[in-house]
C-alpha atoms as a PDB file:
ATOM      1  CA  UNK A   1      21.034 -41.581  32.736  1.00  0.00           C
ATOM      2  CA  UNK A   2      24.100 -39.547  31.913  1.00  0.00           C
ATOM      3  CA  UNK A   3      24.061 -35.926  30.888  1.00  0.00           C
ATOM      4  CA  UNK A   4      26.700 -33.895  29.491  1.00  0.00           C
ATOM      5  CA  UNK A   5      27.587 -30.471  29.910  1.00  0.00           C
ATOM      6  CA  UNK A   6      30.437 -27.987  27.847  1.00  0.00           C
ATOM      7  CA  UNK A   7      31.951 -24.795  28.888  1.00  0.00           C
ATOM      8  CA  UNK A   8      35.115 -23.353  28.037  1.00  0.00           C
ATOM      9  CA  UNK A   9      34.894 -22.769  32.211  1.00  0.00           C
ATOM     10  CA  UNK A  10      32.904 -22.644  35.167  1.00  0.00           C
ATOM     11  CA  UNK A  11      29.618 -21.136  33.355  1.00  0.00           C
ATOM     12  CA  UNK A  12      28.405 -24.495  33.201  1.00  0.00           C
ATOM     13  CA  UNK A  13      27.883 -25.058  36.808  1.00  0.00           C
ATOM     14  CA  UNK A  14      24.455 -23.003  36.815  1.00  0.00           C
ATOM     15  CA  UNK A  15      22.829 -25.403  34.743  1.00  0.00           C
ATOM     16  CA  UNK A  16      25.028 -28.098  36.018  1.00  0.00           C
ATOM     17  CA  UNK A  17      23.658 -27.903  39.321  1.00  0.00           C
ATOM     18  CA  UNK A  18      19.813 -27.329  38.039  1.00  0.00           C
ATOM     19  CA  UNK A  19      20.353 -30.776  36.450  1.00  0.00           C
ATOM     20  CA  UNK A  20      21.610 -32.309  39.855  1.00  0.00           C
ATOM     21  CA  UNK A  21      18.014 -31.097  41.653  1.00  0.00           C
ATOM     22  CA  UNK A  22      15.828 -31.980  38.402  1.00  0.00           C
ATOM     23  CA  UNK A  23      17.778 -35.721  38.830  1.00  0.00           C
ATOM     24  CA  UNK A  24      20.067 -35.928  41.885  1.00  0.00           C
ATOM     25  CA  UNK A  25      20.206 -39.643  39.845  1.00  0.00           C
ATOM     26  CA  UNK A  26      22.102 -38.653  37.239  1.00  0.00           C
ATOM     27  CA  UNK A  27      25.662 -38.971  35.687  1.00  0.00           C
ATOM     28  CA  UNK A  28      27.014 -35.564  35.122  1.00  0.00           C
ATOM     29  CA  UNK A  29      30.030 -35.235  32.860  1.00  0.00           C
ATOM     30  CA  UNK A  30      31.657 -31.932  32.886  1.00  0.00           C
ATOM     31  CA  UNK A  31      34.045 -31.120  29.955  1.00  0.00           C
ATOM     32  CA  UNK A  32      35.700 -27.988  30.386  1.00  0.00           C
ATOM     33  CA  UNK A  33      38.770 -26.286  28.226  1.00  0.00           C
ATOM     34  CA  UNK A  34      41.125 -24.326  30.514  1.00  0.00           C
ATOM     35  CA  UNK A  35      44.122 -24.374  27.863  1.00  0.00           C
ATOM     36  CA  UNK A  36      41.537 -22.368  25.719  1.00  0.00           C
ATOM     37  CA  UNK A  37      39.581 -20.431  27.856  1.00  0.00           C
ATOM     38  CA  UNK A  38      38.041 -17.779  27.822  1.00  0.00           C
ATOM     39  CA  UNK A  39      36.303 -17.760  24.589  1.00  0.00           C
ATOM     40  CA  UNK A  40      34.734 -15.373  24.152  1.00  0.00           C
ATOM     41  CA  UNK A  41      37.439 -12.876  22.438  1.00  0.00           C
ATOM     42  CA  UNK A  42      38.341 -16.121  19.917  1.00  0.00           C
ATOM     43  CA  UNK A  43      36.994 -15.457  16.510  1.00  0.00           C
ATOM     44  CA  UNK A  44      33.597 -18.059  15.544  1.00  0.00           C
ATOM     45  CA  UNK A  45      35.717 -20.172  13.886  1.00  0.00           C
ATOM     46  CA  UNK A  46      37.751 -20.691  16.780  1.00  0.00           C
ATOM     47  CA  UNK A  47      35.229 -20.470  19.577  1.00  0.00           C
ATOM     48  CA  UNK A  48      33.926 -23.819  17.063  1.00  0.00           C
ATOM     49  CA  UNK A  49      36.740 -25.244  17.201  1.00  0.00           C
ATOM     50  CA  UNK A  50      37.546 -25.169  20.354  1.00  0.00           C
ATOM     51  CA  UNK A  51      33.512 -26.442  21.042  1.00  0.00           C
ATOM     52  CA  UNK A  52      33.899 -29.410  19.195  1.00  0.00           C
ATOM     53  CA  UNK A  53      36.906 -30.767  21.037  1.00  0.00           C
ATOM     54  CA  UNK A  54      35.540 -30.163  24.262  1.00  0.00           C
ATOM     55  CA  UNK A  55      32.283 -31.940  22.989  1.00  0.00           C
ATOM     56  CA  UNK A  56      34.041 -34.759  21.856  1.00  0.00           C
ATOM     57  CA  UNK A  57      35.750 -35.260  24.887  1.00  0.00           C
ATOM     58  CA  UNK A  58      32.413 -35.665  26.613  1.00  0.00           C
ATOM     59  CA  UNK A  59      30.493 -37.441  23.823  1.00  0.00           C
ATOM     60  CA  UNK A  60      32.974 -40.624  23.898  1.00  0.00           C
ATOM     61  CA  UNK A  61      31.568 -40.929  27.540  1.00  0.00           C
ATOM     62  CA  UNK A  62      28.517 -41.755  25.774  1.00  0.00           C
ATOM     63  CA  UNK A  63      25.891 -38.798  27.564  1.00  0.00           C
ATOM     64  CA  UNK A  64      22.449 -39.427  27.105  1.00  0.00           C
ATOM     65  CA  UNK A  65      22.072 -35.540  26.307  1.00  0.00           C
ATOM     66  CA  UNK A  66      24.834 -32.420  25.745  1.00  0.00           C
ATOM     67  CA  UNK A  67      24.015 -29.111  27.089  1.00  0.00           C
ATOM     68  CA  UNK A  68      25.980 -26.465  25.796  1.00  0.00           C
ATOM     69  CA  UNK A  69      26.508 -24.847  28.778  1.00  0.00           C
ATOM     70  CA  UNK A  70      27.370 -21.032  27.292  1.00  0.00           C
ATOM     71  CA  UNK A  71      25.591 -18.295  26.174  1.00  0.00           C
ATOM     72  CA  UNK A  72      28.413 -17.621  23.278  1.00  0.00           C
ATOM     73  CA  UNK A  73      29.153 -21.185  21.883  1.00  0.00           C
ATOM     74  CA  UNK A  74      25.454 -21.312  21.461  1.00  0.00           C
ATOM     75  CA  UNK A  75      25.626 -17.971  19.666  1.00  0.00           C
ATOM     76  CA  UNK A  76      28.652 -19.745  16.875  1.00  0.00           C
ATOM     77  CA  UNK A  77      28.554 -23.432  17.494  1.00  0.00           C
ATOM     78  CA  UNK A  78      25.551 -24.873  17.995  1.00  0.00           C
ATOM     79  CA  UNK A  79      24.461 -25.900  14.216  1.00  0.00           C
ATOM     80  CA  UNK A  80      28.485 -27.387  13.904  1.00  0.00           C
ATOM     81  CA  UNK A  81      27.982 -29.311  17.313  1.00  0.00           C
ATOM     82  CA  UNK A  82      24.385 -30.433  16.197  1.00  0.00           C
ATOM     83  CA  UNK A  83      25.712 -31.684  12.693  1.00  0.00           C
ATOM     84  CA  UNK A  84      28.269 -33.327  14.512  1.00  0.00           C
ATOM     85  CA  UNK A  85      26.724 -35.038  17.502  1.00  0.00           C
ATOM     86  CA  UNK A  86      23.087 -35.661  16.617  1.00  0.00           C
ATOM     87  CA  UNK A  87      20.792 -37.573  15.892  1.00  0.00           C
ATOM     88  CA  UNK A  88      22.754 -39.953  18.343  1.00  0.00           C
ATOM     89  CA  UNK A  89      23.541 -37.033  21.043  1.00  0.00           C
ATOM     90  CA  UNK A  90      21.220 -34.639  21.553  1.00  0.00           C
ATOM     91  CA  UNK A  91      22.732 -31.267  21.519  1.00  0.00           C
ATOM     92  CA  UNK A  92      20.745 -28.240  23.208  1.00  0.00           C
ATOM     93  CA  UNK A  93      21.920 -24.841  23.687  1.00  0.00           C
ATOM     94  CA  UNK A  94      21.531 -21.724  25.850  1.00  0.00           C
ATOM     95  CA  UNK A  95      19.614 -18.794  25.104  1.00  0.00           C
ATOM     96  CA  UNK A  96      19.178 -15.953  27.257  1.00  0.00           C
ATOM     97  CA  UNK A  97      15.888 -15.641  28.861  1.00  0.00           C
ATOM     98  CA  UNK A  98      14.624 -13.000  26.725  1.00  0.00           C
ATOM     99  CA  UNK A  99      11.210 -14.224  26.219  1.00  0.00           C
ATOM    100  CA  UNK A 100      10.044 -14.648  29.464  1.00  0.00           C
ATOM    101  CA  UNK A 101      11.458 -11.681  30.995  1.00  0.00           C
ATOM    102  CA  UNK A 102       9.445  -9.631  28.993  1.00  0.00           C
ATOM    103  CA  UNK A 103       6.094 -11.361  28.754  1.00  0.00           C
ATOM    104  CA  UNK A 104       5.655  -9.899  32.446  1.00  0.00           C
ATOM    105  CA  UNK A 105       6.409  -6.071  30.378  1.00  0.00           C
ATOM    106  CA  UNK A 106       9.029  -3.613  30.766  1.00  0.00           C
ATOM    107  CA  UNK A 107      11.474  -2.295  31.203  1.00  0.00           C
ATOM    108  CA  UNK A 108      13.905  -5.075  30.922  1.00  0.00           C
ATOM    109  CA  UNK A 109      17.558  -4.790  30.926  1.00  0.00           C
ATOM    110  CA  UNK A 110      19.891  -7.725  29.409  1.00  0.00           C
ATOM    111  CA  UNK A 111      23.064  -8.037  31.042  1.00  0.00           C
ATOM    112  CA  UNK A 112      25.848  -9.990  28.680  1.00  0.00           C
ATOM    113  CA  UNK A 113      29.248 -10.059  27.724  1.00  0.00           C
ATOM    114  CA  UNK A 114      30.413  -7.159  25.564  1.00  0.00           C
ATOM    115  CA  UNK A 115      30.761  -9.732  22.645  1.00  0.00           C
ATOM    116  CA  UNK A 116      27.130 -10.516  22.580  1.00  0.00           C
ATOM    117  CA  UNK A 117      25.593  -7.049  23.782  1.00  0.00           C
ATOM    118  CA  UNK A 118      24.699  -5.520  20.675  1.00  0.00           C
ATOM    119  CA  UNK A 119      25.646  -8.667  18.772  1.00  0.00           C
ATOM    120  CA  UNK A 120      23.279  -9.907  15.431  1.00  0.00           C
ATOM    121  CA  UNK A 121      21.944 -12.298  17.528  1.00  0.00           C
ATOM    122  CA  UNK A 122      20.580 -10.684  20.549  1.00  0.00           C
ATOM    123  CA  UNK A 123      19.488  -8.326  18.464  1.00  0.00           C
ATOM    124  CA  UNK A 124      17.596 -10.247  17.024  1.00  0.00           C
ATOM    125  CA  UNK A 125      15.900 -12.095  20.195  1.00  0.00           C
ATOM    126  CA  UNK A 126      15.322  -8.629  20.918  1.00  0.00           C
ATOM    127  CA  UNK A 127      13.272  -7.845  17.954  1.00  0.00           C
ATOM    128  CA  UNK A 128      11.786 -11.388  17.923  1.00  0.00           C
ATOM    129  CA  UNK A 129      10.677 -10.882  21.712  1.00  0.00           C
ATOM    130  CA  UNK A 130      10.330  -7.599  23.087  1.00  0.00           C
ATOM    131  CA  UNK A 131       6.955  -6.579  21.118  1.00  0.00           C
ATOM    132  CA  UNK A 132       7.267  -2.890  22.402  1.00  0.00           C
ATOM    133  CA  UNK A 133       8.494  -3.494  25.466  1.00  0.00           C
ATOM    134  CA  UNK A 134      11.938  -1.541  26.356  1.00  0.00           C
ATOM    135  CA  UNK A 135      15.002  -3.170  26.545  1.00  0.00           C
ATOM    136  CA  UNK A 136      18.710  -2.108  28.334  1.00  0.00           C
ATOM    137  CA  UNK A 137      21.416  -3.535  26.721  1.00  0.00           C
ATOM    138  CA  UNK A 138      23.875  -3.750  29.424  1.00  0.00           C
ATOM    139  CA  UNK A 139      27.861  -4.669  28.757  1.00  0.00           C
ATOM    140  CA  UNK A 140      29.029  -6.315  31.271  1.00  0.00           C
ATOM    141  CA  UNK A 141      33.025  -5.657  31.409  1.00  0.00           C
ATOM    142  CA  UNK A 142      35.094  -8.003  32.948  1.00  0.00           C
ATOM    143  CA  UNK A 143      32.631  -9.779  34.878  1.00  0.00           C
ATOM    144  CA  UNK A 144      32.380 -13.192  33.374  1.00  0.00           C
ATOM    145  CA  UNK A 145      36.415 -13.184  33.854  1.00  0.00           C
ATOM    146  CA  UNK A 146      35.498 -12.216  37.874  1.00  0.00           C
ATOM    147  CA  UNK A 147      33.887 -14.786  37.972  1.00  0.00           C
ATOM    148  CA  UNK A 148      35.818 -17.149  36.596  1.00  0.00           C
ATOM    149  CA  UNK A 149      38.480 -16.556  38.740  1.00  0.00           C
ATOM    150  CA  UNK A 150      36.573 -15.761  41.863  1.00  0.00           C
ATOM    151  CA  UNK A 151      38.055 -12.559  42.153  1.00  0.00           C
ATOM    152  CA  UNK A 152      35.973 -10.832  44.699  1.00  0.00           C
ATOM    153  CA  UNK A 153      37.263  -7.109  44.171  1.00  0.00           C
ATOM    154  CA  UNK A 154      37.050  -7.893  40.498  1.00  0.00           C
ATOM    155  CA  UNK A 155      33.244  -8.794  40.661  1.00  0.00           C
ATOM    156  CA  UNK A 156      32.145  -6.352  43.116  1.00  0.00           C
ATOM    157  CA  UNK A 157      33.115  -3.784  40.627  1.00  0.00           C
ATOM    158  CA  UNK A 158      31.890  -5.169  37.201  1.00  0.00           C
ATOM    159  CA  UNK A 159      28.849  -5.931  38.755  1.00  0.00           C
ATOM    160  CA  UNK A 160      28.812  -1.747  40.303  1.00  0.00           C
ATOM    161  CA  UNK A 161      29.723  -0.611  36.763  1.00  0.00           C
ATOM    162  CA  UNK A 162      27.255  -2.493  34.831  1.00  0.00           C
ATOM    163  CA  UNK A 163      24.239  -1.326  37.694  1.00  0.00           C
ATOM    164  CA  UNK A 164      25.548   1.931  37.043  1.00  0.00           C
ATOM    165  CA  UNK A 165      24.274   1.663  33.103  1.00  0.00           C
ATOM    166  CA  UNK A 166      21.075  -0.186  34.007  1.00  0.00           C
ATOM    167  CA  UNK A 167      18.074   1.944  34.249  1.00  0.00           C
ATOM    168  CA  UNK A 168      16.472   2.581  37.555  1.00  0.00           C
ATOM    169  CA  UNK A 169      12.926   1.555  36.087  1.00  0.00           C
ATOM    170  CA  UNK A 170      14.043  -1.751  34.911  1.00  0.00           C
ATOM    171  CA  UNK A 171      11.648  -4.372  36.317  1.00  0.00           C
ATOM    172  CA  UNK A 172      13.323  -7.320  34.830  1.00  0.00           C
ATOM    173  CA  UNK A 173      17.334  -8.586  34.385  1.00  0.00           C
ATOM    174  CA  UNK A 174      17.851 -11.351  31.791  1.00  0.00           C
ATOM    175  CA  UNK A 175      21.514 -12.733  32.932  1.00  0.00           C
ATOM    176  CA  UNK A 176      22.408 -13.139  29.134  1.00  0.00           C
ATOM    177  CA  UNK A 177      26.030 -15.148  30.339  1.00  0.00           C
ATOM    178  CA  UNK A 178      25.948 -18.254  32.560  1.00  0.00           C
ATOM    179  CA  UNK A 179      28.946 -17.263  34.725  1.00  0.00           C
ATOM    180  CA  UNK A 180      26.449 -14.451  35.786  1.00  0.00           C
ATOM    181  CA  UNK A 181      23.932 -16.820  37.033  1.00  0.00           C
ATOM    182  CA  UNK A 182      26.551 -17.793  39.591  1.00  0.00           C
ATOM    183  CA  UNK A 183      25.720 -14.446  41.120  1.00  0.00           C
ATOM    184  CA  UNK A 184      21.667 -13.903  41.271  1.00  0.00           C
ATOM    185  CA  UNK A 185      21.521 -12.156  44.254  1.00  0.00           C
ATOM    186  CA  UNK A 186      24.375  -9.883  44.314  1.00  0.00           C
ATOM    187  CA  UNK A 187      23.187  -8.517  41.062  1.00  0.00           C
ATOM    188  CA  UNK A 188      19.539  -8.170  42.442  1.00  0.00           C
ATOM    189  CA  UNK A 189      20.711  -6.241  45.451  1.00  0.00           C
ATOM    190  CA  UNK A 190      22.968  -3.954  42.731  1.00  0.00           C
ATOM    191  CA  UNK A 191      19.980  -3.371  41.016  1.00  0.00           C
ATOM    192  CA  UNK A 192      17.548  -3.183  43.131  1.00  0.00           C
ATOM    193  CA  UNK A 193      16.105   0.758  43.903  1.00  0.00           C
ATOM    194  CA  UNK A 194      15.480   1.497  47.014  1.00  0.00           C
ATOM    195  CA  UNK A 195      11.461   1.668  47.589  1.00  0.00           C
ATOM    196  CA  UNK A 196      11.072   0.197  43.797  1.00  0.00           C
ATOM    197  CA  UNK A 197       9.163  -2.734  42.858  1.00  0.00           C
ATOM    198  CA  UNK A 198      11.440  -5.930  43.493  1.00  0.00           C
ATOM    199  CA  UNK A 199      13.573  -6.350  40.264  1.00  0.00           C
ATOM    200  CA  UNK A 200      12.879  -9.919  38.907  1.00  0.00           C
ATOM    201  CA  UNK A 201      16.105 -11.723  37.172  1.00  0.00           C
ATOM    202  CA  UNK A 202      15.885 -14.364  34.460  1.00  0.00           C
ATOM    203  CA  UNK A 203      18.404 -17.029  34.034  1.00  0.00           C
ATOM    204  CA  UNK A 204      18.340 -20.267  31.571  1.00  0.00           C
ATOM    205  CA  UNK A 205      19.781 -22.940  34.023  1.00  0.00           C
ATOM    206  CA  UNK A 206      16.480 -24.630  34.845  1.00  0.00           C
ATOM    207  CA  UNK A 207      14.962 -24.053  31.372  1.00  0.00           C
ATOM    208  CA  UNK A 208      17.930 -25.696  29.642  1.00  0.00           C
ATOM    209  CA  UNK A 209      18.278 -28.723  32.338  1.00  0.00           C
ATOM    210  CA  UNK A 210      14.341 -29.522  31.840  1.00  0.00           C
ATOM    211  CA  UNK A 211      15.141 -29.463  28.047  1.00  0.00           C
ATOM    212  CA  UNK A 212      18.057 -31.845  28.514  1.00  0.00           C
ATOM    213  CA  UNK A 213      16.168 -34.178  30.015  1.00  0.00           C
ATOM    214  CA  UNK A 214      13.234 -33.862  28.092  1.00  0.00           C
ATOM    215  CA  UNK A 215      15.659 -34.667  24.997  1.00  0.00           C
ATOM    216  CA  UNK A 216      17.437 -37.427  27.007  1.00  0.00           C
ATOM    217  CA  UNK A 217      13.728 -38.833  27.549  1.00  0.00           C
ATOM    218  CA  UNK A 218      13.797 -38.770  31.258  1.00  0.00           C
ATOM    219  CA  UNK A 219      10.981 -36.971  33.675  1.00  0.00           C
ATOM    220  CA  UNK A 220      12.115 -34.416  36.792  1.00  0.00           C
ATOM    221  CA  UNK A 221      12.746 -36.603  39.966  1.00  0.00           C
ATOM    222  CA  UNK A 222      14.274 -34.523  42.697  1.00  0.00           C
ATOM    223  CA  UNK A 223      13.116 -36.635  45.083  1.00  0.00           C
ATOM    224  CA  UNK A 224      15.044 -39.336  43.650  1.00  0.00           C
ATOM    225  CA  UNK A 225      18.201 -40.502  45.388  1.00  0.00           C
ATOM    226  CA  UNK A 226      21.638 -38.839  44.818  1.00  0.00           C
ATOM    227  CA  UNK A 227      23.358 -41.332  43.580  1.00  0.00           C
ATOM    228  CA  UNK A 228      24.674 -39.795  40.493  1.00  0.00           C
ATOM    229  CA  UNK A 229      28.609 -39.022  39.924  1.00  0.00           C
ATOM    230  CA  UNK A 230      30.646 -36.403  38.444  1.00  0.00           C
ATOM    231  CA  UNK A 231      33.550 -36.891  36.040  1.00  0.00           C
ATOM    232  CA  UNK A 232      35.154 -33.691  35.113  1.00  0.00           C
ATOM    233  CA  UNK A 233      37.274 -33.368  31.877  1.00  0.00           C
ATOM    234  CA  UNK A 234      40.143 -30.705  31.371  1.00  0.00           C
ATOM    235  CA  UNK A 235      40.929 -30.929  27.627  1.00  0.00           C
ATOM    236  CA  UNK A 236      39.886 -34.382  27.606  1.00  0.00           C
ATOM    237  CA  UNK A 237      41.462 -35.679  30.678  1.00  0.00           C
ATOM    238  CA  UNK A 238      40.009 -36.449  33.651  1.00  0.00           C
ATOM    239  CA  UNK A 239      40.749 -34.129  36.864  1.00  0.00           C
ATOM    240  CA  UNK A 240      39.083 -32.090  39.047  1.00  0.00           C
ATOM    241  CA  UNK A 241      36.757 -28.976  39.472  1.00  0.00           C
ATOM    242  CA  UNK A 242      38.543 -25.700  39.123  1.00  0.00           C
ATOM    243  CA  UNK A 243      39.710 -24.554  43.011  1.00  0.00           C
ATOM    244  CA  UNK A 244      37.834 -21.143  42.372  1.00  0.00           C
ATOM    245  CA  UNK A 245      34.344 -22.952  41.152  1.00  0.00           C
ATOM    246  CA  UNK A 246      34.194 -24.220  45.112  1.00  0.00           C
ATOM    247  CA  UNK A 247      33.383 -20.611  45.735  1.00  0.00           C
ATOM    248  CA  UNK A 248      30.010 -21.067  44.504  1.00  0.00           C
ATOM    249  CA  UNK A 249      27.006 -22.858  45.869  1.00  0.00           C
ATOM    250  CA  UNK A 250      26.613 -24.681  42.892  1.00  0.00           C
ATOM    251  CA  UNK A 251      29.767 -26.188  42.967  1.00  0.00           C
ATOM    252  CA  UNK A 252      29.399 -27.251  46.047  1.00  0.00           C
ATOM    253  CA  UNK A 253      26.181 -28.843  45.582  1.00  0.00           C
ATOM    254  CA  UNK A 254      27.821 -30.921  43.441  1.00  0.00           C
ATOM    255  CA  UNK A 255      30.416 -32.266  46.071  1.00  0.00           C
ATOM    256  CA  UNK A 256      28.119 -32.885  48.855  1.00  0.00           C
ATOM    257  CA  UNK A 257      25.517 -34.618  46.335  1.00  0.00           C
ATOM    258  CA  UNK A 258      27.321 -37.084  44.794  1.00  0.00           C
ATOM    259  CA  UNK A 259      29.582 -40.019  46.191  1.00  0.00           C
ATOM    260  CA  UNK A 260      32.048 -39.712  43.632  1.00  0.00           C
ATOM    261  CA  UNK A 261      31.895 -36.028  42.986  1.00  0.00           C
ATOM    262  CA  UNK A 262      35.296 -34.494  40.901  1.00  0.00           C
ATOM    263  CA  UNK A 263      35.988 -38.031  40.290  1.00  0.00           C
END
């Protein structure tokens, strides 16, 4: 089995490395687009654009599934990729954890990029969702770029800034950007109050591998053995993982999982 995952960076590697425990068996292909990252401040059209040829990079190695592996190329390019890609490909995209987070009640607090807080289509999850319960939206400024770069000053402080405009009665954090899943428990300890109830944070990593699978038509085997490689694609070529993604545990799941891992 082979699944595929897109990012215009290292976003992906949350739900990149949720697929390597649901199948340690698997093929991971990892198409990334560092001539046109980030995306986020690229008009829809271009964020598309830009999509597609990362997709299509990754669909000629004939994946099984594609997870689109960011919370905004969901948001603009998931019906284009779809119309593209499937029936043959399965395409499925990531939506921030909205749902769950506040089926346990409020007050929930949705941190995400500045493009997509107060965006149409949060918004709308929002109103789809919440059913009375209160929800934060948070902007998170410069963080997913912290991330993305590994820049430890730089995340300490978007992560301080954006606790600063959560409230202190939030009981819930939906990480509404994948690059922030990368950081689950230095956000909980920013949020966290000190003698409050323990502040629960929802990502989509697991959620979206499961569904990959599920589309691929392949069960959870974590037991299974870890035999599966990883080809990584920069604009369509083959290379190797970004030096700043080795910062992060998932990243380096990836290397000590797979024989032929950035290969």
């Amino acid at each position: 089995m082979k699944i595929a995952l897109i990012d215009s960076g290292i976003g992906l590697l949350a739900a990149t490395a949720a697929v390597r425990r649901l199948r340690p068996d698997a093929d991971l292909v990892l198409s990334f687009d560092p001539e046109g990252m980030p995306w986020g401040p690229r008009t829809p059209e271009g964020i598309t654009e830009r999509a597609l040829a990362v997709a299509e990079a990754a669909a000629a190695r004939r994946p099984d599934a594609l997870i689109v592996g960011c919370n905004t190329a969901t948001v603009h390019s998931l019906p284009a990729l779809r119309a593209r890609l499937e029936p043959g490909i399965p395409v499925i995209g990531t939506v921030p954890a909205i749902k769950p987070a506040v089926a346990a009640g409020g007050p929930v607090a949705i941190w995400a990029t500045p493009a997509t807080t107060g965006s149409a289509y949060q918004r709308g999850l929002i109103e789809s969702f919440a059913d009375g319960v209160p929800v934060t939206e948070v902007p998170c400024w410069g963080l997913a770029e912290a991330v993305e770069h590994a820049d430890e000053a730089a995340v300490d402080a978007a992560v301080s800034a954006a606790a600063e405009l959560t409230p202190d009665d939030v009981r819930a954090v939906v990480l509404g950007c994948t690059h922030y899943e990368l950081l689950a428990e230095r956000i909980r300890a920013a949020v966290q109050r000190p003698g409050g109830a323990p502040v629960v944070l929802h990502g989509s990593a697991r959620a979206v591998a499961a569904q990959a699978l599920r589309r691929a038509g392949a069960r959870p085997a974590p037991d299974a053995p870890a035999t599966g490689t990883v080809t990584v694609l920069l604009n369509g070529r083959e290379g190797e993982l970004p030096e700043a993604a080795l910062g992060y545990a998932e990243a380096r799941l990836l290397r000590t999982a797979s024989p032929a891992a950035s290969q």
